[in-house]
Protein backbone atom coordinates (compact mmCIF):
# COMPACT_ATOMS: atom_id res chain seq x y z
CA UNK A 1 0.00 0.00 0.00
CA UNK A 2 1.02 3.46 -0.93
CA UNK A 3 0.29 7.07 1.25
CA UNK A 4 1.01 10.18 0.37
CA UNK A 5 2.33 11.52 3.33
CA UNK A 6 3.50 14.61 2.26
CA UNK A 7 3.19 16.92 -1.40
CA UNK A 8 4.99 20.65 -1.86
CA UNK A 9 5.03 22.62 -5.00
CA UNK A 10 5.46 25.80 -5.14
CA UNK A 11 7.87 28.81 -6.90
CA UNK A 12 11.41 30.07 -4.45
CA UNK A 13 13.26 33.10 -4.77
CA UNK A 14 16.75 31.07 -4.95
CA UNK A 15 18.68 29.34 -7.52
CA UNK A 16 18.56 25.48 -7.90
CA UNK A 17 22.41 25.76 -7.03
CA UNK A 18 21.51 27.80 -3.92
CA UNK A 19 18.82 25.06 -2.70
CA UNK A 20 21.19 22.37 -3.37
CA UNK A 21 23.89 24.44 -1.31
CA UNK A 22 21.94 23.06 1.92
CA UNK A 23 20.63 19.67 0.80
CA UNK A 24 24.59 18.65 -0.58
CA UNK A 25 25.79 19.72 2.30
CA UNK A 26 25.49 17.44 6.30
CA UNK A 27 25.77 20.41 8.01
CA UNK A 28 24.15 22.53 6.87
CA UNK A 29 21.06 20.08 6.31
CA UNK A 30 21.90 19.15 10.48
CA UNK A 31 20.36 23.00 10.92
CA UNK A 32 17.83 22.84 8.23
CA UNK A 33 16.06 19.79 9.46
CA UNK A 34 14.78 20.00 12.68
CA UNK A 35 15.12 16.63 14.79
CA UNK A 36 17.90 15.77 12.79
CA UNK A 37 21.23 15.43 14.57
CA UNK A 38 23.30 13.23 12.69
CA UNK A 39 24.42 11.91 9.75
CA UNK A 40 26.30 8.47 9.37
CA UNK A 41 27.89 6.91 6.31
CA UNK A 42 28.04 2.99 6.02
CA UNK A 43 31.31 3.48 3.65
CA UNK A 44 32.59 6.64 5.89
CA UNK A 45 32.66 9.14 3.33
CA UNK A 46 31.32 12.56 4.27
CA UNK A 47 28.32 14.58 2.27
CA UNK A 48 28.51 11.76 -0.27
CA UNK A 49 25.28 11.88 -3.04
CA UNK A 50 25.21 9.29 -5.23
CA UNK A 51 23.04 6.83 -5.93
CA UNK A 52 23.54 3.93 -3.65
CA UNK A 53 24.63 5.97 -0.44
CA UNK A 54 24.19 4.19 2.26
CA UNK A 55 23.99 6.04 5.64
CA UNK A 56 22.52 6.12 8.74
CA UNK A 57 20.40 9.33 10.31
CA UNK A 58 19.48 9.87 13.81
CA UNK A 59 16.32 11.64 13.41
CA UNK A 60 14.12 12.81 16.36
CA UNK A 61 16.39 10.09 18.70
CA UNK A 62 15.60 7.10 17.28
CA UNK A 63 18.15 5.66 14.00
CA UNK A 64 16.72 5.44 10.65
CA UNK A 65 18.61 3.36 7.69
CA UNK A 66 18.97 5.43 4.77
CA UNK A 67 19.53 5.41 0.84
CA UNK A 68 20.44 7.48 -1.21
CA UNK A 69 18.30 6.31 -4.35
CA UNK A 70 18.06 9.24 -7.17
CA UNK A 71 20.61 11.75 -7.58
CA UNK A 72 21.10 14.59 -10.19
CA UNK A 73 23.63 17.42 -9.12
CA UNK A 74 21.42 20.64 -8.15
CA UNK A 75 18.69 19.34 -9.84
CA UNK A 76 16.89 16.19 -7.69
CA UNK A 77 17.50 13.61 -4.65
CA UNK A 78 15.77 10.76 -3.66
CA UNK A 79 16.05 8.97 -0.49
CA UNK A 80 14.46 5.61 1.09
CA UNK A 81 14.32 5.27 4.69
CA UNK A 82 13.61 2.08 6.44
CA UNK A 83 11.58 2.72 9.26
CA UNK A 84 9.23 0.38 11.75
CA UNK A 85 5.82 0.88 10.00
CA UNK A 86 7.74 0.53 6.12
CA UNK A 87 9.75 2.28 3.66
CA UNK A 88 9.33 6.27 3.60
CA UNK A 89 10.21 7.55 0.07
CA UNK A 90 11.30 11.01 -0.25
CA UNK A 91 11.88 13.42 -3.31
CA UNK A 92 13.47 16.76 -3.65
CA UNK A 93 13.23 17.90 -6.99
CA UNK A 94 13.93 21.65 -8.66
CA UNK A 95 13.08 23.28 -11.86
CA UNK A 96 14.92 26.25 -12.62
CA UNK A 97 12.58 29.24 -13.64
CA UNK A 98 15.05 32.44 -14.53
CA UNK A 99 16.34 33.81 -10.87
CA UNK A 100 14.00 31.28 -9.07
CA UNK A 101 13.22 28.00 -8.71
CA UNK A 102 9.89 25.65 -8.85
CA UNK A 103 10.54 23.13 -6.05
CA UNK A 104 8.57 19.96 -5.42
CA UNK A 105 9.10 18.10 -2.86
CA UNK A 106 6.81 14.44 -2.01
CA UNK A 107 6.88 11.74 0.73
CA UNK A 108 5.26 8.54 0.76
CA UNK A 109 4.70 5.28 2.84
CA UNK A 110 5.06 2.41 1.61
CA UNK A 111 3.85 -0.46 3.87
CA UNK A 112 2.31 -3.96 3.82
CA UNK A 113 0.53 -3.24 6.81
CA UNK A 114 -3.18 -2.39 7.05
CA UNK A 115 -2.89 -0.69 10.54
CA UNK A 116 0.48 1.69 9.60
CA UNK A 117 -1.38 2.88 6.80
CA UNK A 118 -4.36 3.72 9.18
CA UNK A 119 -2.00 5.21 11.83
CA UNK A 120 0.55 7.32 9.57
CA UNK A 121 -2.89 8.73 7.66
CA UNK A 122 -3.40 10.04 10.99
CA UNK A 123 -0.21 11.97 11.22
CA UNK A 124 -0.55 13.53 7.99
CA UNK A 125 -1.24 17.15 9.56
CA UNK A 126 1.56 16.49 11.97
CA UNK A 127 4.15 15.67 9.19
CA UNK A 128 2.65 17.89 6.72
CA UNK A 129 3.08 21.18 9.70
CA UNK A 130 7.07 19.24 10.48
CA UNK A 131 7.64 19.29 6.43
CA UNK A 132 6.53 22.73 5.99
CA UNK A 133 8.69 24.17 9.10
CA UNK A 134 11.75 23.01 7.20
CA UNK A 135 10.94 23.94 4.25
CA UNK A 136 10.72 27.64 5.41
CA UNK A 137 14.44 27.07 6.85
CA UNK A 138 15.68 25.94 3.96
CA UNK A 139 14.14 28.70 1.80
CA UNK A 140 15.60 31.07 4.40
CA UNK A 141 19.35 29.68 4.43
């Protein structure tokens, strides 16, 4: 089963290159993201995005296996996190429109299990609000 956790679109007064400036770079991301506090590597490599980076985050205390699936440079990342309820798919992707950029950014659940779908519909507003509170930051930075 698939849920659409979370869905942004909309138009940012930076550069794709200026976006990317935060999301390609750990610490800079570490005070983007609230609740995020670390970032591990499997291989030990440092700000590494490629596809197949492997990495562990420690995200609101608890440690959350991480991959790295989808990378373009400054233009779109996608990352798979294995947590309890399933896999949460996220996707950062920019369009660059003259001085600006059209950002979309989407986060889905994917889960065999009838009663995680029920209970992560039910934090939909509470992800949504945690989403849209970085997403401010990051248009700020």
């Amino acid at each position: 089963m698939e849920l659409q956790l979370y869905f942004y679109h909309q138009e940012i007064s930076k550069s794709p290159e200026a976006v990317f400036s935060t999301i390609n770079n750990d610490e800079k991301l570490l005070e983007t993201i609230e609740k995020l506090t670390e970032i591990e590597y499997i291989n030990g490599a440092s700000n590494s995005r490629e596809a197949g980076t492997n990495g562990v985050l420690q995200y609101n205390g608890e440690a959350v296996e991480a991959e790295i699936t989808q990378y373009t440079p400054d233009r779109r990342i996608e990352v798979e996190l294995a947590i309890p309820a399933g896999r949460l798919v996220t996707m950062f992707n920019i369009v660059p429109v003259e001085d600006r950029s059209e950002v979309t950014i989407s986060a889905k659940l994917l889960t065999d299990s009838p009663v995680s779908f029920a209970l992560y519909a039910l934090k939909i507003p509470a992800v949504k609000k945690q989403f849209n509170k970085n997403m401010d930051r990051l248009a700020r930075h």
